[in-house]
C-alpha atoms as a PDB file:
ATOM      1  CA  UNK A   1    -102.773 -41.750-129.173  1.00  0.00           C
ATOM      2  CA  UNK A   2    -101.053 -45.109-128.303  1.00  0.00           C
ATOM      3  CA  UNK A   3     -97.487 -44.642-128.356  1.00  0.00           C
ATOM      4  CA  UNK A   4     -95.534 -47.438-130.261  1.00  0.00           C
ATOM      5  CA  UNK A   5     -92.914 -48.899-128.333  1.00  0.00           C
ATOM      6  CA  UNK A   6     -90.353 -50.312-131.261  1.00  0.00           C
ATOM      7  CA  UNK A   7     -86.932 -51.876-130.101  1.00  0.00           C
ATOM      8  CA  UNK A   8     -83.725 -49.840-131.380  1.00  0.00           C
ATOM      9  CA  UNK A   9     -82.274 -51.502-133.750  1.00  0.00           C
ATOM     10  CA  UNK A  10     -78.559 -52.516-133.848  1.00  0.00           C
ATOM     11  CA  UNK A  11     -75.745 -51.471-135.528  1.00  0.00           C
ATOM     12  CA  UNK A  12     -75.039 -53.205-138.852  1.00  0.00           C
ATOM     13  CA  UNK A  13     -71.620 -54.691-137.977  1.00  0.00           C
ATOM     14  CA  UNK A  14     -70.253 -56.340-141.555  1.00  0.00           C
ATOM     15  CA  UNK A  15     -67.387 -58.324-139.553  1.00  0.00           C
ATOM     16  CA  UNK A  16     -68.929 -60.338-136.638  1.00  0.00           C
ATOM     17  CA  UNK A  17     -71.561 -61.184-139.106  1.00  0.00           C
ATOM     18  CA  UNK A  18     -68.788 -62.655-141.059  1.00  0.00           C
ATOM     19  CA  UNK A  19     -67.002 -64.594-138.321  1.00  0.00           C
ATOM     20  CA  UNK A  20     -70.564 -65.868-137.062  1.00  0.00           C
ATOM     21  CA  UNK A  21     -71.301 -67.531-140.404  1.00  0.00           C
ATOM     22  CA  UNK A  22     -67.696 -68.928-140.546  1.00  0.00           C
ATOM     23  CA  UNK A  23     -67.809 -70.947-137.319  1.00  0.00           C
ATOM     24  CA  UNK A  24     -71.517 -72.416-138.418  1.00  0.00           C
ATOM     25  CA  UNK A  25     -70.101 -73.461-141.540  1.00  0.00           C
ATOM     26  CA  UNK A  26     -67.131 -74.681-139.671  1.00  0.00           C
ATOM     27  CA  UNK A  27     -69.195 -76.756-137.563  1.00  0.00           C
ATOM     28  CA  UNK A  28     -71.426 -78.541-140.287  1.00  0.00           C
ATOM     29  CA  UNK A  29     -67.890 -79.445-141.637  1.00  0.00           C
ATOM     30  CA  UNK A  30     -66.913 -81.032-138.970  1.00  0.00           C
ATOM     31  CA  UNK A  31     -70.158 -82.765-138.415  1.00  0.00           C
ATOM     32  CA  UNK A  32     -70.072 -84.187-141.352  1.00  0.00           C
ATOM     33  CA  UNK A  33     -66.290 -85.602-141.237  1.00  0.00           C
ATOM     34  CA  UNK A  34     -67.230 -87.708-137.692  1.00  0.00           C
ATOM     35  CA  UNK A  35     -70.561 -88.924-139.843  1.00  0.00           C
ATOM     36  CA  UNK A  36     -68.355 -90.416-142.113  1.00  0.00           C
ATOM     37  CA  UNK A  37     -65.121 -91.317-140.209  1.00  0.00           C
ATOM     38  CA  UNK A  38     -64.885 -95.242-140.198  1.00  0.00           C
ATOM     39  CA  UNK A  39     -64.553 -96.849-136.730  1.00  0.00           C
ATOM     40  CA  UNK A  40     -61.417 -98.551-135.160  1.00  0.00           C
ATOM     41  CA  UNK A  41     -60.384-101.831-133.617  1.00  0.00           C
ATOM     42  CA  UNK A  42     -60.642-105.147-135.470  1.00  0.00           C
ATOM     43  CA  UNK A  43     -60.672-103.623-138.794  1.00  0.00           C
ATOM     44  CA  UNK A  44     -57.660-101.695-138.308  1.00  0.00           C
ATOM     45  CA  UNK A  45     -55.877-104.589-137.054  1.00  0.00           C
ATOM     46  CA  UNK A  46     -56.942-106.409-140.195  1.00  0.00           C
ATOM     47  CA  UNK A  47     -55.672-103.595-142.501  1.00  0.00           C
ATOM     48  CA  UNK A  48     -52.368-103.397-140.344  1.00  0.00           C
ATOM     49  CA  UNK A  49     -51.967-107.123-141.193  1.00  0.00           C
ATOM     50  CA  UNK A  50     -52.781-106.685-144.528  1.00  0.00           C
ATOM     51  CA  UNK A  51     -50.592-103.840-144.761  1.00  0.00           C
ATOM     52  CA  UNK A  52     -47.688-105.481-143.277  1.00  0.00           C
ATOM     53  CA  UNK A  53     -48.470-108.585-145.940  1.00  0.00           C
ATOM     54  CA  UNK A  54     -48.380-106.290-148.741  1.00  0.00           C
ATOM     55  CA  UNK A  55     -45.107-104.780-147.229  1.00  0.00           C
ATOM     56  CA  UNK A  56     -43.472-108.281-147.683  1.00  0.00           C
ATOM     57  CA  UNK A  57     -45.474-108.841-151.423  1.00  0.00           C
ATOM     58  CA  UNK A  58     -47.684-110.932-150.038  1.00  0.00           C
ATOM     59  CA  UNK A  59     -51.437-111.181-149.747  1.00  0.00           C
ATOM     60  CA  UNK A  60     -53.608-112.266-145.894  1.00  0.00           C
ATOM     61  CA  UNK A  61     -54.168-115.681-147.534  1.00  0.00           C
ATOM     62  CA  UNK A  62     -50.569-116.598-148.182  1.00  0.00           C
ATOM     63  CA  UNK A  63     -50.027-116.101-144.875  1.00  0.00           C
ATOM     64  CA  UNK A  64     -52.748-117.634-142.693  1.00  0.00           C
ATOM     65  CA  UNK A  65     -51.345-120.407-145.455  1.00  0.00           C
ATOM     66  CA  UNK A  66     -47.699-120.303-143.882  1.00  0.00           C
ATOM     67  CA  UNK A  67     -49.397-120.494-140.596  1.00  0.00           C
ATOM     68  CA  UNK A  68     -50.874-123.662-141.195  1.00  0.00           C
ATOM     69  CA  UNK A  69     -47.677-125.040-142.331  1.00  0.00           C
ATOM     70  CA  UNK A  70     -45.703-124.176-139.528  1.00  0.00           C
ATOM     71  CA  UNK A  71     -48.961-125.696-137.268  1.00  0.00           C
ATOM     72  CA  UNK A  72     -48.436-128.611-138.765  1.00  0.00           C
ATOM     73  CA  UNK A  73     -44.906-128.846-138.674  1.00  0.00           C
ATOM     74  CA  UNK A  74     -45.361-128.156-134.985  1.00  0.00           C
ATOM     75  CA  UNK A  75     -47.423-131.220-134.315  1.00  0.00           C
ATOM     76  CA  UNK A  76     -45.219-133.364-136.447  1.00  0.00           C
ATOM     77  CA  UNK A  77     -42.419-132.498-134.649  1.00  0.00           C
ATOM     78  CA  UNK A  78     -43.932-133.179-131.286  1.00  0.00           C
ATOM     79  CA  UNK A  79     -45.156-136.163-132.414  1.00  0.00           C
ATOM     80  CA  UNK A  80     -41.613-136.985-133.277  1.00  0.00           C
ATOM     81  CA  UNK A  81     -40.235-135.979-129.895  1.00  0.00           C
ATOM     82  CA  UNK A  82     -42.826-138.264-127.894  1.00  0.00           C
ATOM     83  CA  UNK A  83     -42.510-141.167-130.171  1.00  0.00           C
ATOM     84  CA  UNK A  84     -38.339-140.780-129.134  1.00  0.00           C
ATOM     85  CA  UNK A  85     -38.534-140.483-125.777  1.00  0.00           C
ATOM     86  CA  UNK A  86     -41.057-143.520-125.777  1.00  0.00           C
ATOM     87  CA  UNK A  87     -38.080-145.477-127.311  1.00  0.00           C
ATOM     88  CA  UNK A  88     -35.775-144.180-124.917  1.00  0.00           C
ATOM     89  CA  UNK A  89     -37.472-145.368-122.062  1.00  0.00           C
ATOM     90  CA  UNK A  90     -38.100-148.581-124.055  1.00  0.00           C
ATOM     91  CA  UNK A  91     -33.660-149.029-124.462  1.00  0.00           C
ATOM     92  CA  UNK A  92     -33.146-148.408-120.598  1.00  0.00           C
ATOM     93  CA  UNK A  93     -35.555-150.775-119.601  1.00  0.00           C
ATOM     94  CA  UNK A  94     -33.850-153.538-122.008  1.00  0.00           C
ATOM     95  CA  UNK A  95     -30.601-152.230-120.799  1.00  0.00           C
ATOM     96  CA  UNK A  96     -31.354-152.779-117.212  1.00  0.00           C
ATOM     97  CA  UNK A  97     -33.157-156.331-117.838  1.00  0.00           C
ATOM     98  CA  UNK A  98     -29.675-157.373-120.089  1.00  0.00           C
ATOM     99  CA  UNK A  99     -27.774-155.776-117.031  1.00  0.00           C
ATOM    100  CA  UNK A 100     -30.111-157.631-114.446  1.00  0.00           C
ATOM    101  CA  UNK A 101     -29.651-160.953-116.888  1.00  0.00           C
ATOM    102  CA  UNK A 102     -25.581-160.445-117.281  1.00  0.00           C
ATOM    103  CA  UNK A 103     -25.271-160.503-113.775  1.00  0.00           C
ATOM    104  CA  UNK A 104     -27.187-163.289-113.111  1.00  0.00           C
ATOM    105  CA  UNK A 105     -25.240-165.386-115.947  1.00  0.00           C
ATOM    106  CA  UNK A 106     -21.520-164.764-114.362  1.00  0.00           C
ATOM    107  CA  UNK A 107     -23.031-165.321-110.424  1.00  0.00           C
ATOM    108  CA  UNK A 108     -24.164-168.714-112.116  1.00  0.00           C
ATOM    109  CA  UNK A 109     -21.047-168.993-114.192  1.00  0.00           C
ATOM    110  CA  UNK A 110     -18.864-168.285-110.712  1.00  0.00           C
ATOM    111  CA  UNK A 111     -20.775-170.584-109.144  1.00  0.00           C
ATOM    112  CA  UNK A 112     -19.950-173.316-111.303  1.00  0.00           C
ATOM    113  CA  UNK A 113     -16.372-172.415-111.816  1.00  0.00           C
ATOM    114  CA  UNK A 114     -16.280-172.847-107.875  1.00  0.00           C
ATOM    115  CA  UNK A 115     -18.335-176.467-108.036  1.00  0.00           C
ATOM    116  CA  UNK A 116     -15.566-177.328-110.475  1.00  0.00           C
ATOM    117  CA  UNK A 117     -12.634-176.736-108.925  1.00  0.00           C
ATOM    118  CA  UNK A 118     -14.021-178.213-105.397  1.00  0.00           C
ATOM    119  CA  UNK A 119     -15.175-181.330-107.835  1.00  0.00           C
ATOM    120  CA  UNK A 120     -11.196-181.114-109.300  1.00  0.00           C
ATOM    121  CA  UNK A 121      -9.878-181.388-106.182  1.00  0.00           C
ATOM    122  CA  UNK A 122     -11.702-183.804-104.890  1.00  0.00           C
ATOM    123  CA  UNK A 123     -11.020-186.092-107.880  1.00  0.00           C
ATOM    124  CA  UNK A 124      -7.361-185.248-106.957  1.00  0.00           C
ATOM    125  CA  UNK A 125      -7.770-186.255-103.605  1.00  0.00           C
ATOM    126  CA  UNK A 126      -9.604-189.418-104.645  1.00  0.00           C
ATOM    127  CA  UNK A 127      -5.428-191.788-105.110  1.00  0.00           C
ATOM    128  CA  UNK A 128      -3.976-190.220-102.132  1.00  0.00           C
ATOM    129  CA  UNK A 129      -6.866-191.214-100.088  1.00  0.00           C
ATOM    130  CA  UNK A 130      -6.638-194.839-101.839  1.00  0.00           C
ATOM    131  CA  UNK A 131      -2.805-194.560-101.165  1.00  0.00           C
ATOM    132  CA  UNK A 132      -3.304-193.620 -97.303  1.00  0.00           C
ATOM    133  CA  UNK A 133      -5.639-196.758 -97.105  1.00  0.00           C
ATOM    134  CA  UNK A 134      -3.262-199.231 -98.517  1.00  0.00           C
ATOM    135  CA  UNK A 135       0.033-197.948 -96.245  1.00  0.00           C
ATOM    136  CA  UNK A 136      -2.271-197.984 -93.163  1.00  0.00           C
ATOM    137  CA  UNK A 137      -2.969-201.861 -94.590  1.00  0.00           C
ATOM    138  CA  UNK A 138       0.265-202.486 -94.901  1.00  0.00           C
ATOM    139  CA  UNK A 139       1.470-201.011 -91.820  1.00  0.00           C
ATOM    140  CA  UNK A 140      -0.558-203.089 -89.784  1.00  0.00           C
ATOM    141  CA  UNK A 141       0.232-206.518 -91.750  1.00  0.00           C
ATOM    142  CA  UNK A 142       3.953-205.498 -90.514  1.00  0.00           C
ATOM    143  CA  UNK A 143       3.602-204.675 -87.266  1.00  0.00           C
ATOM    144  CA  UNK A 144       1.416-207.884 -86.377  1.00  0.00           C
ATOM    145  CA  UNK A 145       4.748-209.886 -86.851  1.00  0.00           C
ATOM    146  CA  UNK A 146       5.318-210.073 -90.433  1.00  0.00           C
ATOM    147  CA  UNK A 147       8.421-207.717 -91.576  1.00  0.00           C
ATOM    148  CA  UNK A 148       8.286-208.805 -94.909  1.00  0.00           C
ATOM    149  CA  UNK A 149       3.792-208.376 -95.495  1.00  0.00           C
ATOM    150  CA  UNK A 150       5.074-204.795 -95.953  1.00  0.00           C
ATOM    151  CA  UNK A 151       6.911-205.124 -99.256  1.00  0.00           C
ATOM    152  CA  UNK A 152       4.159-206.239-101.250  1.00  0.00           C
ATOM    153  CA  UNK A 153       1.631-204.172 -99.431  1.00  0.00           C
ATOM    154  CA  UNK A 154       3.806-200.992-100.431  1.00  0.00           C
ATOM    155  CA  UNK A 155       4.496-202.335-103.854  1.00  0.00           C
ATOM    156  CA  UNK A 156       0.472-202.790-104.042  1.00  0.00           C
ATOM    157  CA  UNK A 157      -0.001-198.718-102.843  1.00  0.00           C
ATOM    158  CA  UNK A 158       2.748-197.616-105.553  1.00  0.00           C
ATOM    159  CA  UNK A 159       0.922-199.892-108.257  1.00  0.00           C
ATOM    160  CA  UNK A 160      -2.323-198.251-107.127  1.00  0.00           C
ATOM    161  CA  UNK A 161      -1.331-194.645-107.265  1.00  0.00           C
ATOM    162  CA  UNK A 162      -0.137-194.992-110.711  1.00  0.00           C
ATOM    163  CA  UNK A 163      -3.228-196.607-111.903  1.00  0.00           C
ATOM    164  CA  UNK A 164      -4.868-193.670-110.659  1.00  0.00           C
ATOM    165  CA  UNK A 165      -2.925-191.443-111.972  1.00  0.00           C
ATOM    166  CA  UNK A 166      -2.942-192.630-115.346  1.00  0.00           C
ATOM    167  CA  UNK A 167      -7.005-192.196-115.053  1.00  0.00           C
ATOM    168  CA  UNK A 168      -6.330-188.100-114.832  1.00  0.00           C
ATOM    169  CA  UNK A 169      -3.672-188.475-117.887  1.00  0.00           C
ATOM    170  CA  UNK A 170      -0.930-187.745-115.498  1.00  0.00           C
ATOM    171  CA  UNK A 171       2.650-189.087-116.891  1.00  0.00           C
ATOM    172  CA  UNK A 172       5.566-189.657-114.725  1.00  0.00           C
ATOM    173  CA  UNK A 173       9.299-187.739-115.788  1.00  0.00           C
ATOM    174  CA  UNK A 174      12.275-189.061-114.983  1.00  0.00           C
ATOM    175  CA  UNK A 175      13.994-192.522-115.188  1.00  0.00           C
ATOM    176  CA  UNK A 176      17.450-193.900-115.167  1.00  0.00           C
ATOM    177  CA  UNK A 177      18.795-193.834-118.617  1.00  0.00           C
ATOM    178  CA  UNK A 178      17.294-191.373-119.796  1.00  0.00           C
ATOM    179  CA  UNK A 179      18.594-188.392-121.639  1.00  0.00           C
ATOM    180  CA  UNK A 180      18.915-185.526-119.591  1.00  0.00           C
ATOM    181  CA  UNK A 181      16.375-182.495-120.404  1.00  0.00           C
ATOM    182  CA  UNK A 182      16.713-179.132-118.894  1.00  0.00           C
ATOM    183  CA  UNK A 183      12.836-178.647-119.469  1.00  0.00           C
ATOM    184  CA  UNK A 184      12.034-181.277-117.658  1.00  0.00           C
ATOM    185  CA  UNK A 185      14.512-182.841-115.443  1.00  0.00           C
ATOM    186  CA  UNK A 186      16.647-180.759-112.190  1.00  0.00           C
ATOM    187  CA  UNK A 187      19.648-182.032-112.078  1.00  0.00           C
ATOM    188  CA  UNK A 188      20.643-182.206-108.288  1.00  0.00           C
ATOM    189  CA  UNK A 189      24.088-183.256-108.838  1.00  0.00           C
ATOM    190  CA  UNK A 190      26.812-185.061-111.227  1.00  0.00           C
ATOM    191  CA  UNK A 191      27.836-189.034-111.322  1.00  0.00           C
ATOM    192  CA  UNK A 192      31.339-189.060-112.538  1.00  0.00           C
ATOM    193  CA  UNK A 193      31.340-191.791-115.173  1.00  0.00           C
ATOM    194  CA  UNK A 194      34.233-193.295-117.915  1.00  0.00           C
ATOM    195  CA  UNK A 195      31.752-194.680-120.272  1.00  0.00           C
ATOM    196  CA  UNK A 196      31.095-191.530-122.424  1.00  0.00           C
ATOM    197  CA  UNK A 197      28.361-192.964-124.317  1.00  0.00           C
ATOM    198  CA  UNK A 198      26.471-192.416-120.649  1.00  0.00           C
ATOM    199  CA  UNK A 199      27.598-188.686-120.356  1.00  0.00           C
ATOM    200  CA  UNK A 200      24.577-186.662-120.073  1.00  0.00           C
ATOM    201  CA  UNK A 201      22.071-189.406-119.080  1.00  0.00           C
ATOM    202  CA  UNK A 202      20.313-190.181-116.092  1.00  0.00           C
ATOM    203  CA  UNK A 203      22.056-192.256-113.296  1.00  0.00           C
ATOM    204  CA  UNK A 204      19.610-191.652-110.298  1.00  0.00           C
ATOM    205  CA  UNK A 205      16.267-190.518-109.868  1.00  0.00           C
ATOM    206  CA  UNK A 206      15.853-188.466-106.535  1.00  0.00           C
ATOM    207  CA  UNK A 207      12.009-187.601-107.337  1.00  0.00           C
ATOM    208  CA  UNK A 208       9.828-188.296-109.611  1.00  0.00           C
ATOM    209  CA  UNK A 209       8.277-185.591-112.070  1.00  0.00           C
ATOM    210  CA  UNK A 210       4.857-185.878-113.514  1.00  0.00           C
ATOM    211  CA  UNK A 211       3.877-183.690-116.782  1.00  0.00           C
ATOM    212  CA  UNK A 212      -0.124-183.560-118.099  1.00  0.00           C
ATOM    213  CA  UNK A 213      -0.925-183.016-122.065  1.00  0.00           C
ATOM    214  CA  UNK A 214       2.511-181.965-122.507  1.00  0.00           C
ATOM    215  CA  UNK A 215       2.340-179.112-119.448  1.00  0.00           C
ATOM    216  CA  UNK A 216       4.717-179.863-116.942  1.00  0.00           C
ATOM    217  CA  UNK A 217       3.372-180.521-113.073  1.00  0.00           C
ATOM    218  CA  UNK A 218       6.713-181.175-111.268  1.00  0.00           C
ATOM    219  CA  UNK A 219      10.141-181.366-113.012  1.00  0.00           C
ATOM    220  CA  UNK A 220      11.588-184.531-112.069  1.00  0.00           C
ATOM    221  CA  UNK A 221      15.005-184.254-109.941  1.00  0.00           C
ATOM    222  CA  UNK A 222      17.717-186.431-111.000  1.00  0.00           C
ATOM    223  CA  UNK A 223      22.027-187.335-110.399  1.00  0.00           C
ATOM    224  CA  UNK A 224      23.255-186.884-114.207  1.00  0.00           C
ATOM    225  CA  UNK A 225      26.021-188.919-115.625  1.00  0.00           C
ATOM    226  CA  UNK A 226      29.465-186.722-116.352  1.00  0.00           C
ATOM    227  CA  UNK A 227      32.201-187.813-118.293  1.00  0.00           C
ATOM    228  CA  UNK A 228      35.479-187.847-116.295  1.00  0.00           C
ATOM    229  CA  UNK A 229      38.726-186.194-118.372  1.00  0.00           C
ATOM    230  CA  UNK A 230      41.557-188.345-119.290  1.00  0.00           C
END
């Protein structure tokens, strides 16, 4: 007779059987939740946008819309700010060419100014040069025997030099009878005199003064005419 060989069996145990079938339905559970858990990255960067959007009341759109603007306001304004310092490079160049131009104008301007007075001068010079020529003439005439060739010849220099000097508008001041002017005469000394009609005039002329459109060159220097007391 074969003898059956049949495994004990176990225990019923009503609690472990319990906490076994807990954790299995536990675990399905939790399956199931990372089935249907939604993945992260891009989309919850768009959501945090969107939720900061809403935050402010307002939807994505409006602002990628505000974006733009301020993209375009960007360029405009750097558009701007080339176009200005274009022009500012433009102004110092023209500054420096005026500068450049300025100078050149008052180095030709002194260079004139210099041409003119040498050229004034000269034209100055021009009667006493005539008037040296005509003493030397008459110098000579004199001293080859003939004392009196000099009178003329000196009258001829004087005659001259006042032709000359009438050419450059030059005037002469001073001549006997002549009422005596502080602004214009230097009276050197007094001439006592009984006639006093001739008190204050002119009896002598030391120097002759010369005056040009009414400014004075030389005053002329004089011996006045003073009444004498009874």
């Amino acid at each position: 007779m074969n003898e059956e060989r049949t495994q004990p069996r176990r225990p019923h145990d009503p609690e472990r059987y319990a906490a076994d079938e807990g954790e299995g339905r536990q675990g399905a559970a939790d399956a199931a939740h990372a089935d249907h858990e939604p993945e992260v990255g891009t989309d919850e960067a768009q959501r945090d946008d969107a939720t900061d959007a809403r935050a402010q009341g307002r939807a994505p759109d409006e602002v990628d819309s505000e974006a733009d603007i301020l993209r375009g306001e960007l360029a405009t304004l750097q558009e701007r700010l080339a176009e200005a310092e274009r022009e500012a490079r433009e102004a110092k160049d023209r500054a420096l060419r005026a500068r450049a131009e300025l100078d050149t104008v008052r180095r030709r301007a002194e260079s004139e100014e210099a041409r003119a007075r040498e050229g004034g001068v000269d034209a100055a010079l021009a009667p006493a040069i005539q008037a040296f020529d005509d003493l030397r003439r008459a110098l000579a005439a004199a001293e080859s025997g003939d004392p009196q060739g000099i009178v003329p010849g000196v009258r001829a220099v004087m005659e001259g030099l006042e032709r000359n000097l009438d050419q450059l508008d030059i005037r002469r001041i001073g001549e006997v009878g002549e009422t005596f002017d502080p602004g214009v005469h230097e009276a050197l000394t007094s001439a006592p005199t009984q006639e006093r009609e001739r008190s204050g005039t002119i009896a002598d002329v030391f120097e002759v003064g010369f005056e040009r459109d009414g400014r004075l060159i030389r005053p002329a220097r004089v011996v006045v005419y003073q009444a004498e007391e009874a």
